[in-house]
N, C-alpha and C. Protein backbone atom coordinates (compact mmCIF):
# COMPACT_ATOMS: atom_id res chain seq x y z
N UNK A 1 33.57 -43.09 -91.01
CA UNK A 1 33.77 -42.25 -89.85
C UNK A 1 34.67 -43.00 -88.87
N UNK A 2 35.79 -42.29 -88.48
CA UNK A 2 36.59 -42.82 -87.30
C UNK A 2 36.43 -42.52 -85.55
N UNK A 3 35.93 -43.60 -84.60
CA UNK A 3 36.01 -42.85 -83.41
C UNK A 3 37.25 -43.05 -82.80
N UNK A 4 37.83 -41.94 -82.11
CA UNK A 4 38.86 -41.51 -81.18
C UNK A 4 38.31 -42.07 -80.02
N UNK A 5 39.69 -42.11 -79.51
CA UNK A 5 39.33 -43.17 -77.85
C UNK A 5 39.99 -42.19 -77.43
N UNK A 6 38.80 -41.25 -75.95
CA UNK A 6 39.45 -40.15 -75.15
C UNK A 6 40.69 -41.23 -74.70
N UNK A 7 41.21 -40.04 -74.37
CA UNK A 7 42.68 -40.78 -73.10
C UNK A 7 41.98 -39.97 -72.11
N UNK A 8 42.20 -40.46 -71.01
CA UNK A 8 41.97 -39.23 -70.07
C UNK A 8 43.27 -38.73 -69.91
N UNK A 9 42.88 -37.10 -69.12
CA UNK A 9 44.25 -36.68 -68.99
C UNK A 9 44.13 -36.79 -67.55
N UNK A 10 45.99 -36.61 -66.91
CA UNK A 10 45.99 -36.56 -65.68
C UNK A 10 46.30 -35.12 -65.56
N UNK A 11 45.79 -34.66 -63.72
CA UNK A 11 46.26 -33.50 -63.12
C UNK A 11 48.49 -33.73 -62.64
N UNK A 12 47.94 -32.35 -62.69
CA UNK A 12 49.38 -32.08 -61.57
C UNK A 12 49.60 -33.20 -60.49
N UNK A 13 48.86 -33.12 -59.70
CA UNK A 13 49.06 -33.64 -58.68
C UNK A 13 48.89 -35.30 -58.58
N UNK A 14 48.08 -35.93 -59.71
CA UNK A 14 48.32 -37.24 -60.41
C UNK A 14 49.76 -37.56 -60.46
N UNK A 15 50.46 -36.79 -61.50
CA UNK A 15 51.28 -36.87 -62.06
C UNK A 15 52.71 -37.03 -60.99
N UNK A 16 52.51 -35.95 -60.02
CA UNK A 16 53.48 -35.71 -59.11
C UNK A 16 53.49 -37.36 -57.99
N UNK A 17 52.37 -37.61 -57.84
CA UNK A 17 52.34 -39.03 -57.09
C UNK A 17 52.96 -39.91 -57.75
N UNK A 18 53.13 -39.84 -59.77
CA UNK A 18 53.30 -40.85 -59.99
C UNK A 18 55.12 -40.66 -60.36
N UNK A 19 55.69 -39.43 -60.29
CA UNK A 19 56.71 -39.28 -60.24
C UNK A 19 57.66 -39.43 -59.05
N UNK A 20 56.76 -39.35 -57.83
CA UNK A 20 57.48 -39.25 -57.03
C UNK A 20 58.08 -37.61 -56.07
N UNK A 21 56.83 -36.81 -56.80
CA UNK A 21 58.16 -35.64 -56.55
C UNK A 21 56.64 -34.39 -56.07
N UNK A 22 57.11 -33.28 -55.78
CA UNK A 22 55.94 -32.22 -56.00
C UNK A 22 55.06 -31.65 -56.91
N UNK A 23 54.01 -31.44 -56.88
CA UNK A 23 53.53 -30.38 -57.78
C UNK A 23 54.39 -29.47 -58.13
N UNK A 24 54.70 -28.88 -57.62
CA UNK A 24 56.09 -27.22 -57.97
C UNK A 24 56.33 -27.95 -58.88
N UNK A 25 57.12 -28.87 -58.74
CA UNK A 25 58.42 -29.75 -59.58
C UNK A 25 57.75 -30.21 -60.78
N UNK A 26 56.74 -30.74 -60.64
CA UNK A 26 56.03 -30.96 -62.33
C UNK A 26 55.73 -29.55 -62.89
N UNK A 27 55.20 -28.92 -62.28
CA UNK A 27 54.79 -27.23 -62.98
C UNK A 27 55.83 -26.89 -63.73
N UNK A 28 57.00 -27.11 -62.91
CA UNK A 28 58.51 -26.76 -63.79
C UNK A 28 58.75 -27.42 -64.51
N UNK A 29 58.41 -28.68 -64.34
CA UNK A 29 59.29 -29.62 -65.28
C UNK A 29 58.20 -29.14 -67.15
N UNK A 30 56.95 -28.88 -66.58
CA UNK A 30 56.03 -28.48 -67.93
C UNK A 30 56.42 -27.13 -68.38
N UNK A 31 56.79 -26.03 -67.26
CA UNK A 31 57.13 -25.23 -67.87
C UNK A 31 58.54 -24.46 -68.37
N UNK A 32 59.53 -25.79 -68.18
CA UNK A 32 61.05 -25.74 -68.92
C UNK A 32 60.85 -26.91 -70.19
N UNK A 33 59.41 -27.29 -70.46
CA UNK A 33 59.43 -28.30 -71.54
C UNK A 33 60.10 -30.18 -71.19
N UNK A 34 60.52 -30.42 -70.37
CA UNK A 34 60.97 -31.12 -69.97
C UNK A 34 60.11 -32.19 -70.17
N UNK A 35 58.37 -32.17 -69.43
CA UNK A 35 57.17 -32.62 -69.32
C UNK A 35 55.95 -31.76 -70.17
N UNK A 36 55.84 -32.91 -71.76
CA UNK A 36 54.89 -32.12 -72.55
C UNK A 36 54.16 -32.14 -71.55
N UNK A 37 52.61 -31.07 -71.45
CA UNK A 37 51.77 -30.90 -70.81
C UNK A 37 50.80 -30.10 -72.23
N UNK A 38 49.62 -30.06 -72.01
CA UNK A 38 48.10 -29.15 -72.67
C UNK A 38 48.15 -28.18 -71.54
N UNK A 39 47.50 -27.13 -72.45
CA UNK A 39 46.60 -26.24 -70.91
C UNK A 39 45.04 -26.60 -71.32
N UNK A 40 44.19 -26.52 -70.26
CA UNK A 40 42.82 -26.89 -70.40
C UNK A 40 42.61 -26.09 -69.42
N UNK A 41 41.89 -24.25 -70.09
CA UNK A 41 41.29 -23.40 -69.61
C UNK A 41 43.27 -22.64 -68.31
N UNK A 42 42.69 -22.19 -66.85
CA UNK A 42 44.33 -22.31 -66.74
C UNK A 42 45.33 -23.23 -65.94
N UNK A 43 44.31 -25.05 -66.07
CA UNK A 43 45.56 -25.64 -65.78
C UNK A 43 45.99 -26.48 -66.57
N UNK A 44 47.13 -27.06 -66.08
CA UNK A 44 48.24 -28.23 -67.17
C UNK A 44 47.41 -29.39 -66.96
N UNK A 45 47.58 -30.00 -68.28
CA UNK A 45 47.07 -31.64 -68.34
C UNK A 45 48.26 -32.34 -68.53
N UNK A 46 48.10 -33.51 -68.11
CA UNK A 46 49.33 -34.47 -69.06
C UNK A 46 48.95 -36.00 -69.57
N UNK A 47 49.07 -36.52 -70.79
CA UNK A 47 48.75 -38.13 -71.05
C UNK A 47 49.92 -38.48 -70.35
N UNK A 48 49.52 -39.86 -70.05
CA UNK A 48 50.06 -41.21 -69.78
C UNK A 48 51.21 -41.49 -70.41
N UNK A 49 50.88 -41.42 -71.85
CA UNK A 49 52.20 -41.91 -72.49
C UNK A 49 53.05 -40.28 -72.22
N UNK A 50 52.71 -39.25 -72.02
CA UNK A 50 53.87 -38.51 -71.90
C UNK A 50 55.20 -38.30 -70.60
N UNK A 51 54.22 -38.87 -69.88
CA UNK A 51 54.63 -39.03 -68.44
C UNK A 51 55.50 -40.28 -68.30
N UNK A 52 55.04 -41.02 -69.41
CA UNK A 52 56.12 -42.37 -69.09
C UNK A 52 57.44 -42.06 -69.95
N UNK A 53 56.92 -41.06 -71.09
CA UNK A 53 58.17 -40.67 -71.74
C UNK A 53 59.11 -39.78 -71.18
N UNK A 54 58.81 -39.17 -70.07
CA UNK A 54 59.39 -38.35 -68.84
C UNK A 54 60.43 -39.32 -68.38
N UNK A 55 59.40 -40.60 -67.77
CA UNK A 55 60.25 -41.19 -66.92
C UNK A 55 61.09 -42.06 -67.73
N UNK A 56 60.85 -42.53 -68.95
CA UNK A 56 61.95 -43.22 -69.98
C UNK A 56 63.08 -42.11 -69.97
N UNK A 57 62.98 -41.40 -70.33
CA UNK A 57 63.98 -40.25 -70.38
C UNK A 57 65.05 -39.94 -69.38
N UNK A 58 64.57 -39.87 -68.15
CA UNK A 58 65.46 -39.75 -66.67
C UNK A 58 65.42 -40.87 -65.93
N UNK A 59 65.02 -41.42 -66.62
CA UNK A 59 65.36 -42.98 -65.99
C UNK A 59 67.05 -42.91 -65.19
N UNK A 60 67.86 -42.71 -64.03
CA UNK A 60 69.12 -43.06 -63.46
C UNK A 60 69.72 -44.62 -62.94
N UNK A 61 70.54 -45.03 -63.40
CA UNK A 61 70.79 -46.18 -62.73
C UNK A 61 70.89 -46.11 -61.36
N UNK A 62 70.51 -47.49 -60.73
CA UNK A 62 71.02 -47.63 -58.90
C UNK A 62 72.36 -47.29 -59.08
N UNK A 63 72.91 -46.74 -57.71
CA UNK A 63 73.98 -46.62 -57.05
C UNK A 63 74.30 -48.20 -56.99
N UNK A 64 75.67 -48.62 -57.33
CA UNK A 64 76.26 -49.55 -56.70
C UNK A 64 76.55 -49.69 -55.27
N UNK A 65 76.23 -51.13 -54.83
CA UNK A 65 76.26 -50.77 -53.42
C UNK A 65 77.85 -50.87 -52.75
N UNK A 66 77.84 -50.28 -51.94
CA UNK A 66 79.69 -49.56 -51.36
C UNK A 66 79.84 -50.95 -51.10
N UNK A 67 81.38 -51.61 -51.23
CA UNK A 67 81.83 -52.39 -50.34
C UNK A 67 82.06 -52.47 -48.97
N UNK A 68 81.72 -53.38 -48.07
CA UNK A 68 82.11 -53.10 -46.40
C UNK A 68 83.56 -53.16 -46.48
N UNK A 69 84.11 -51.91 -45.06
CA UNK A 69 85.54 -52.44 -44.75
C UNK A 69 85.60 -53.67 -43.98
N UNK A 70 86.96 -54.35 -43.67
CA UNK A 70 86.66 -54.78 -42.70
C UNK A 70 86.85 -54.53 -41.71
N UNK A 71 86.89 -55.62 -40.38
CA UNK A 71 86.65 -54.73 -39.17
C UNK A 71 88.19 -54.63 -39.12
N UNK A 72 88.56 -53.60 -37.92
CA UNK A 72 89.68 -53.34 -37.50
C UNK A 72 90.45 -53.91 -36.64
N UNK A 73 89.51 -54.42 -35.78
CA UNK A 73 89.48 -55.20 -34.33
C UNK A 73 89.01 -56.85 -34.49
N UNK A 74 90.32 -57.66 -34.32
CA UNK A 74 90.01 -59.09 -34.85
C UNK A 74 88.67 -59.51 -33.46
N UNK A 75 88.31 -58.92 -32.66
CA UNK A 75 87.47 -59.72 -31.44
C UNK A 75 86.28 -59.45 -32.43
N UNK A 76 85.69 -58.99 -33.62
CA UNK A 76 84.75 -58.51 -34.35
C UNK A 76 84.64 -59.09 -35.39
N UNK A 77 86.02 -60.00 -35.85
CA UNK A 77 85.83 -60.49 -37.55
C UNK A 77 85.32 -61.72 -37.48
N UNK A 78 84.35 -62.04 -38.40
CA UNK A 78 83.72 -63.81 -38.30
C UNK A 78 85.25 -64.84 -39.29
């Protein structure tokens, strides 16, 4: 006999803290497929590992940071 190790699942609103973003925005993101989700009765669940596979996925690089000009006015330049 094999035992299964529950995962717990997280809510919406778990999920949205850990994204960064709204509830709305996860609802959508589960219901354009974007974010596997379960239904359990009528709300969305989500594992852990799916949520990190979210964020593996849209992972964006930083912005490079802008170069300064310099100043215009020599009473200002070091």
């Amino acid at each position: 006999m094999t035992t299964a190790t529950a995962e717990r699942l997280l809510t919406t609103n778990e999920v949205a803290d850990q994204i960064g973003c709204n509830e709305q925005t996860v609802r959508q993101y589960a219901r354009t497929g974007d974010l596997r989700s379960t239904k359990v009765g009528p709300h969305r669940r989500y594992r852990q590992a799916w949520v990190d596979e979210f964020l593996a996925a849209n992972e964006t690089p930083a912005p490079a940071p802008k170069a300064s000009k310099p100043s215009r006015s020599p009473r200002y330049s070091n």
